[in-house]
C-alpha atoms as a PDB file:
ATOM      1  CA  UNK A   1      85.508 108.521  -1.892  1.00  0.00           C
ATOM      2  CA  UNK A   2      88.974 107.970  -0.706  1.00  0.00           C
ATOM      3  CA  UNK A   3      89.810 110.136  -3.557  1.00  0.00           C
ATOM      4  CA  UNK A   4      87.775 113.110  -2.647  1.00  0.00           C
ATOM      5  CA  UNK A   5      89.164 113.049   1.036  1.00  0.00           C
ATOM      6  CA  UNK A   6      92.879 113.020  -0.754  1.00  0.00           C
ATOM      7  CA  UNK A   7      91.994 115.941  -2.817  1.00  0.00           C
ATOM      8  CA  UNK A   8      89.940 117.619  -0.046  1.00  0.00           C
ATOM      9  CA  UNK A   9      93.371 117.509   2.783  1.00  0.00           C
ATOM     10  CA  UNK A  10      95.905 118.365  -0.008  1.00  0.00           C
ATOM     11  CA  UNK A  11      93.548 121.381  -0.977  1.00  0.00           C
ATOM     12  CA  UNK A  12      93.210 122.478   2.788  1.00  0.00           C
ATOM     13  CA  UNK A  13      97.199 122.114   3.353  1.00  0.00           C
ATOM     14  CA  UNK A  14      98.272 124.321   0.525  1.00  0.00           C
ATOM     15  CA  UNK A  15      95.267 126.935   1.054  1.00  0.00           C
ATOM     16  CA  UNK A  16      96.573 126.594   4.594  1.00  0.00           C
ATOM     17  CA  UNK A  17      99.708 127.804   4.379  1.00  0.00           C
ATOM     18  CA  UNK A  18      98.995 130.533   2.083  1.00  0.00           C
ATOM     19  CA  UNK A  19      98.585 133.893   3.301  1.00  0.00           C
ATOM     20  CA  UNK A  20      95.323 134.717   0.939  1.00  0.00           C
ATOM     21  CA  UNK A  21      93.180 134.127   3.845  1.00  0.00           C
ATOM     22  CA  UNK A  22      94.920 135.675   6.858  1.00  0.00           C
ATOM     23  CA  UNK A  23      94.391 139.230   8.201  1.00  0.00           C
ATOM     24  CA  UNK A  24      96.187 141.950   6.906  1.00  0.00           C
ATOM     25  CA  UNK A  25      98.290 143.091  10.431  1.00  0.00           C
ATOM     26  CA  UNK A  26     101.361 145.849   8.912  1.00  0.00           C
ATOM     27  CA  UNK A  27     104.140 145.086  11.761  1.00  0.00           C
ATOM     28  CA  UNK A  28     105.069 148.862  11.979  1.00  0.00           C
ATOM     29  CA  UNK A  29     108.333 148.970  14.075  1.00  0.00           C
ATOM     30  CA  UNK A  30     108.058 151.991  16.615  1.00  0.00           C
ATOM     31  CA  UNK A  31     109.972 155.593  15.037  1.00  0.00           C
ATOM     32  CA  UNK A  32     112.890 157.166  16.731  1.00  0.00           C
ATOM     33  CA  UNK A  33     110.074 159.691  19.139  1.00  0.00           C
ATOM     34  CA  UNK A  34     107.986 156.373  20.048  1.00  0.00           C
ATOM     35  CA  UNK A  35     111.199 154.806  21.233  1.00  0.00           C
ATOM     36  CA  UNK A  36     112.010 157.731  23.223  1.00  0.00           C
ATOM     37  CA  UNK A  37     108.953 158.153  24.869  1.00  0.00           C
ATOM     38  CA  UNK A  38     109.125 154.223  25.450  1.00  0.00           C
ATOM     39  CA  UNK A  39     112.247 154.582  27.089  1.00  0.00           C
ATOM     40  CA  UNK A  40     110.998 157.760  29.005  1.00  0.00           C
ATOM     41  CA  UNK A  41     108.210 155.623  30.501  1.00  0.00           C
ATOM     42  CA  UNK A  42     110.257 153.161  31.616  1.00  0.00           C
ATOM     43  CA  UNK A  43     109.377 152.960  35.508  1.00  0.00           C
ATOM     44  CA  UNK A  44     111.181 150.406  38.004  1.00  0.00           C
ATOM     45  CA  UNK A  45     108.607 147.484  38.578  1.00  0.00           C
ATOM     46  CA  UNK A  46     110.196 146.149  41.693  1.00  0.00           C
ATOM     47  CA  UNK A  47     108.085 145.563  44.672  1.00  0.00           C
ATOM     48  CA  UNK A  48     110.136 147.221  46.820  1.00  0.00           C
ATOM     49  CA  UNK A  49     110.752 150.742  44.913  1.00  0.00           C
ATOM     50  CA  UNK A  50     106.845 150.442  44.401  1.00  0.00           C
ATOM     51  CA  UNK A  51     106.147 150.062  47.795  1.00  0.00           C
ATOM     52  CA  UNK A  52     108.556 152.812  48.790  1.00  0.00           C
ATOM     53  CA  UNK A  53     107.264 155.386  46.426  1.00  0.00           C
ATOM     54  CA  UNK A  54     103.464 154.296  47.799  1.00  0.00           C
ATOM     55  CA  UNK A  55     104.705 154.446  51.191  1.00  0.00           C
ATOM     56  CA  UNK A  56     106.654 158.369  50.255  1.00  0.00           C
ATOM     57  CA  UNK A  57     103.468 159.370  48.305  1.00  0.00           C
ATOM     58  CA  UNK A  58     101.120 158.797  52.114  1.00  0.00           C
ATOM     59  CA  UNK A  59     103.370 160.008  53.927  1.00  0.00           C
ATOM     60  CA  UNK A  60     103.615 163.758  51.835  1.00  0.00           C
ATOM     61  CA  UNK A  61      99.561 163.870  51.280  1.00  0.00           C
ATOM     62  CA  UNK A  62      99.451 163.820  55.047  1.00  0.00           C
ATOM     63  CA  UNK A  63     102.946 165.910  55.616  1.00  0.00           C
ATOM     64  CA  UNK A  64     104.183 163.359  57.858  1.00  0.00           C
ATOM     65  CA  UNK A  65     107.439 165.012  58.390  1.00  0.00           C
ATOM     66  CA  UNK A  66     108.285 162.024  60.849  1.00  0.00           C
ATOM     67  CA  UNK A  67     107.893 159.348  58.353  1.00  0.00           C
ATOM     68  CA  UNK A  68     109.672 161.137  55.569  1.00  0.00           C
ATOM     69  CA  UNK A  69     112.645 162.264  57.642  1.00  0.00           C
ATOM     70  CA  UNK A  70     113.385 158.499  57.931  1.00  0.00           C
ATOM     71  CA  UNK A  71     112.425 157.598  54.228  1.00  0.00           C
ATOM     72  CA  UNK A  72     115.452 160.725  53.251  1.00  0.00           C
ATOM     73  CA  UNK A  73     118.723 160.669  53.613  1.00  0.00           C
ATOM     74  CA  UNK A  74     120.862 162.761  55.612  1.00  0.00           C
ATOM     75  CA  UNK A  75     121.978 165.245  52.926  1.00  0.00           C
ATOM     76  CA  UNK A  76     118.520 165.639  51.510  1.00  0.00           C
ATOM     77  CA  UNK A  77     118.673 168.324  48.923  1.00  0.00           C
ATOM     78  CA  UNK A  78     115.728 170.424  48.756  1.00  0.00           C
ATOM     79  CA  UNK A  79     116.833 174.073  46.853  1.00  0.00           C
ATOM     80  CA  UNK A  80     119.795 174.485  44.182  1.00  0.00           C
ATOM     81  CA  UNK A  81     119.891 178.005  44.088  1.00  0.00           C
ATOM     82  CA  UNK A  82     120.813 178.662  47.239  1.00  0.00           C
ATOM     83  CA  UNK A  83     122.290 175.189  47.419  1.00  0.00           C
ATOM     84  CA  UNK A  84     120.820 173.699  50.289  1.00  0.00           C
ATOM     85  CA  UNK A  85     120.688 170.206  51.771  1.00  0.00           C
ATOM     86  CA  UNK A  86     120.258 168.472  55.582  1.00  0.00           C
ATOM     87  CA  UNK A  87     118.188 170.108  58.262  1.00  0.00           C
ATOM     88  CA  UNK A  88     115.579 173.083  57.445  1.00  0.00           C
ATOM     89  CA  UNK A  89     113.630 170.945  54.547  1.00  0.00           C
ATOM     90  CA  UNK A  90     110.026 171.160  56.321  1.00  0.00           C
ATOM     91  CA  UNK A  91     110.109 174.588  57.270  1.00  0.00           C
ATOM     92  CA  UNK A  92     111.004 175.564  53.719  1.00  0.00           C
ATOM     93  CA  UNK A  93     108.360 173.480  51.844  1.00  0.00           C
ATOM     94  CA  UNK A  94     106.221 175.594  54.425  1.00  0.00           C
ATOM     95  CA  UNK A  95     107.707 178.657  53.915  1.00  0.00           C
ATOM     96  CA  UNK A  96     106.949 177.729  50.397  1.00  0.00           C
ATOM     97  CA  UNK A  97     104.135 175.926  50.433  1.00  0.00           C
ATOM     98  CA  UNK A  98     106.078 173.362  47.912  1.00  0.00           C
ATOM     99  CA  UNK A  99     103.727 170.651  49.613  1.00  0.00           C
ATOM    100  CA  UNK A 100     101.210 170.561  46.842  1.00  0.00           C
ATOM    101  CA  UNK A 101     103.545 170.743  43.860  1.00  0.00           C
ATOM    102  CA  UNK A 102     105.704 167.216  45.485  1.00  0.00           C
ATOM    103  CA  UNK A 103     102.286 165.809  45.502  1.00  0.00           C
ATOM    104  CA  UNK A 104     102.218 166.621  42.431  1.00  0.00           C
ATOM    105  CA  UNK A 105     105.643 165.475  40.993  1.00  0.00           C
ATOM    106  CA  UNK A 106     105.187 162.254  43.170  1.00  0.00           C
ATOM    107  CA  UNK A 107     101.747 161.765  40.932  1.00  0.00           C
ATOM    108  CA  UNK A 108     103.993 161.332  37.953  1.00  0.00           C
ATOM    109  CA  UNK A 109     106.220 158.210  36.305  1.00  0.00           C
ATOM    110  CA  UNK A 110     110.102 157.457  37.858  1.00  0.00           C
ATOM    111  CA  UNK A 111     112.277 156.781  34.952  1.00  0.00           C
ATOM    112  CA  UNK A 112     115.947 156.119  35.419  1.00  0.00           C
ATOM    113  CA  UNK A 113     118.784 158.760  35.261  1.00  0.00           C
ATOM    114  CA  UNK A 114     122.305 157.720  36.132  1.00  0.00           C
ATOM    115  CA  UNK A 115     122.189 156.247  39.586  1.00  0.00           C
ATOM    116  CA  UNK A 116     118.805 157.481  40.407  1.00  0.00           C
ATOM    117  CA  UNK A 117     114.730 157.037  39.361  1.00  0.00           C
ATOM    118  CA  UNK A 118     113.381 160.288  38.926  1.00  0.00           C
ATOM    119  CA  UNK A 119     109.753 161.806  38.233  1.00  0.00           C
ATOM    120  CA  UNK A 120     108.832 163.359  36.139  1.00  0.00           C
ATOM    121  CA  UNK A 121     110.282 161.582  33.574  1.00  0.00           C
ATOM    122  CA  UNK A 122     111.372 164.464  31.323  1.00  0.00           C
ATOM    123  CA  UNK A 123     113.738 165.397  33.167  1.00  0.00           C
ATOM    124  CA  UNK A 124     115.886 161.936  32.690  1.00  0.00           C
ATOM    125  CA  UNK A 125     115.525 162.595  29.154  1.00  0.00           C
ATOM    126  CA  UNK A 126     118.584 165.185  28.295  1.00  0.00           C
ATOM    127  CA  UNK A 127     117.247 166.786  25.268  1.00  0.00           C
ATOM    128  CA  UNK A 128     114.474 168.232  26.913  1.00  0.00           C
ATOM    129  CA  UNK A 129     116.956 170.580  29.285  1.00  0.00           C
ATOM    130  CA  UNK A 130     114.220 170.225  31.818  1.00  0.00           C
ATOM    131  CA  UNK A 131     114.433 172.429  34.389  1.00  0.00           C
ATOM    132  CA  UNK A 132     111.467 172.381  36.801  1.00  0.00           C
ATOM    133  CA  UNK A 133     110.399 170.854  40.247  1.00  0.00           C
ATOM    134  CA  UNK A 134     112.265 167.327  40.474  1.00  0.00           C
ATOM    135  CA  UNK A 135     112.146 164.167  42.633  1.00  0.00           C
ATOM    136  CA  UNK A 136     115.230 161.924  43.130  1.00  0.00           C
ATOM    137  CA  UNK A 137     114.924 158.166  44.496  1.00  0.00           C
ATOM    138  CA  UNK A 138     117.957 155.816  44.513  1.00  0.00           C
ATOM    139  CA  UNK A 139     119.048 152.494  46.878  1.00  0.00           C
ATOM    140  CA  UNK A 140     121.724 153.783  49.631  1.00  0.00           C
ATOM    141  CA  UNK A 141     123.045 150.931  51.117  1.00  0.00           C
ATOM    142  CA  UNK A 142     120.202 148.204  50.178  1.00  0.00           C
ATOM    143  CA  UNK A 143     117.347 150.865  51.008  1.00  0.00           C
ATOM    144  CA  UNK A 144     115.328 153.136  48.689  1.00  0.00           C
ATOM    145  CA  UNK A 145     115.979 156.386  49.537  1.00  0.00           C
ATOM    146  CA  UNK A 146     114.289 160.035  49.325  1.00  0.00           C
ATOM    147  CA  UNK A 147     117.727 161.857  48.193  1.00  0.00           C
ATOM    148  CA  UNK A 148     116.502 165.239  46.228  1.00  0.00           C
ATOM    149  CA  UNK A 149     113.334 167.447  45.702  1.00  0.00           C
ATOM    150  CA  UNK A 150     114.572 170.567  43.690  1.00  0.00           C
ATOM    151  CA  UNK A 151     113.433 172.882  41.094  1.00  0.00           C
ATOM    152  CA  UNK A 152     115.604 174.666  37.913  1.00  0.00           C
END
């Protein structure tokens, strides 16, 4: 009897380490494109960027121009070409009815681009030569700030 048990634990410890009976799992490593987009999607998990961009994205679905004059900062850029920044931002998302599309861009992932988290997050990636409507967040003296929303 003793002898069976013997037999019986030796047999499960080398059938145990063998890999006969496991799952067949291929450990694919991610391509050069799936890194890319990996690093593309990387978005800032802090609680306090989160709560900033939740706080931005109320505050443009109900155009609370009060709010979001104290969420930008002072040299708020809001056209390139003219280059335009400061005072004059409401009246010419009005003028342009630009409302809907920073809804829009605000609806989309920050990823990091030099000192700044932008959405979408193409246009931190520099091979794309993205070119379109743009958000820029970054920290300005310990506080998340609304510093850019520009197009080309």
């Amino acid at each position: 009897m003793k002898k069976i048990v013997f037999l019986f634990l030796l047999a499960s410890l080398a059938f145990g380490g063998c890999d006969m009976f496991k799952s067949k799992k291929t450990d694919k490593k991610p391509g050069v494109k799936e890194r890319a987009k990996a690093d593309l999607r990387e978005e800032n998990n802090d609680v306090d960027f989160q709560a900033f961009v939740g706080r931005l994205k109320k505050a443009v679905s109900s155009h609370d121009v009060a709010t979001l004059a104290g969420m930008m900062t002072e040299d708020f850029g809001y056209s390139l070409n003219p280059e335009r920044s400061g005072d004059g931002v409401f009246k010419f998302w009005d003028e342009n009815n630009l409302w809907p599309e920073l809804e829009g861009i605000l609806t989309e992932r920050f990823a990091k681009k030099d000192d700044f988290w932008v959405a979408p997050p193409q246009f931190a990636d520099p091979t794309l030569n993205y070119d379109g409507y743009r958000v820029g967040i970054r920290r300005v003296k310990g506080s998340w700030k609304f510093v850019y929303f520009v197009n080309g």
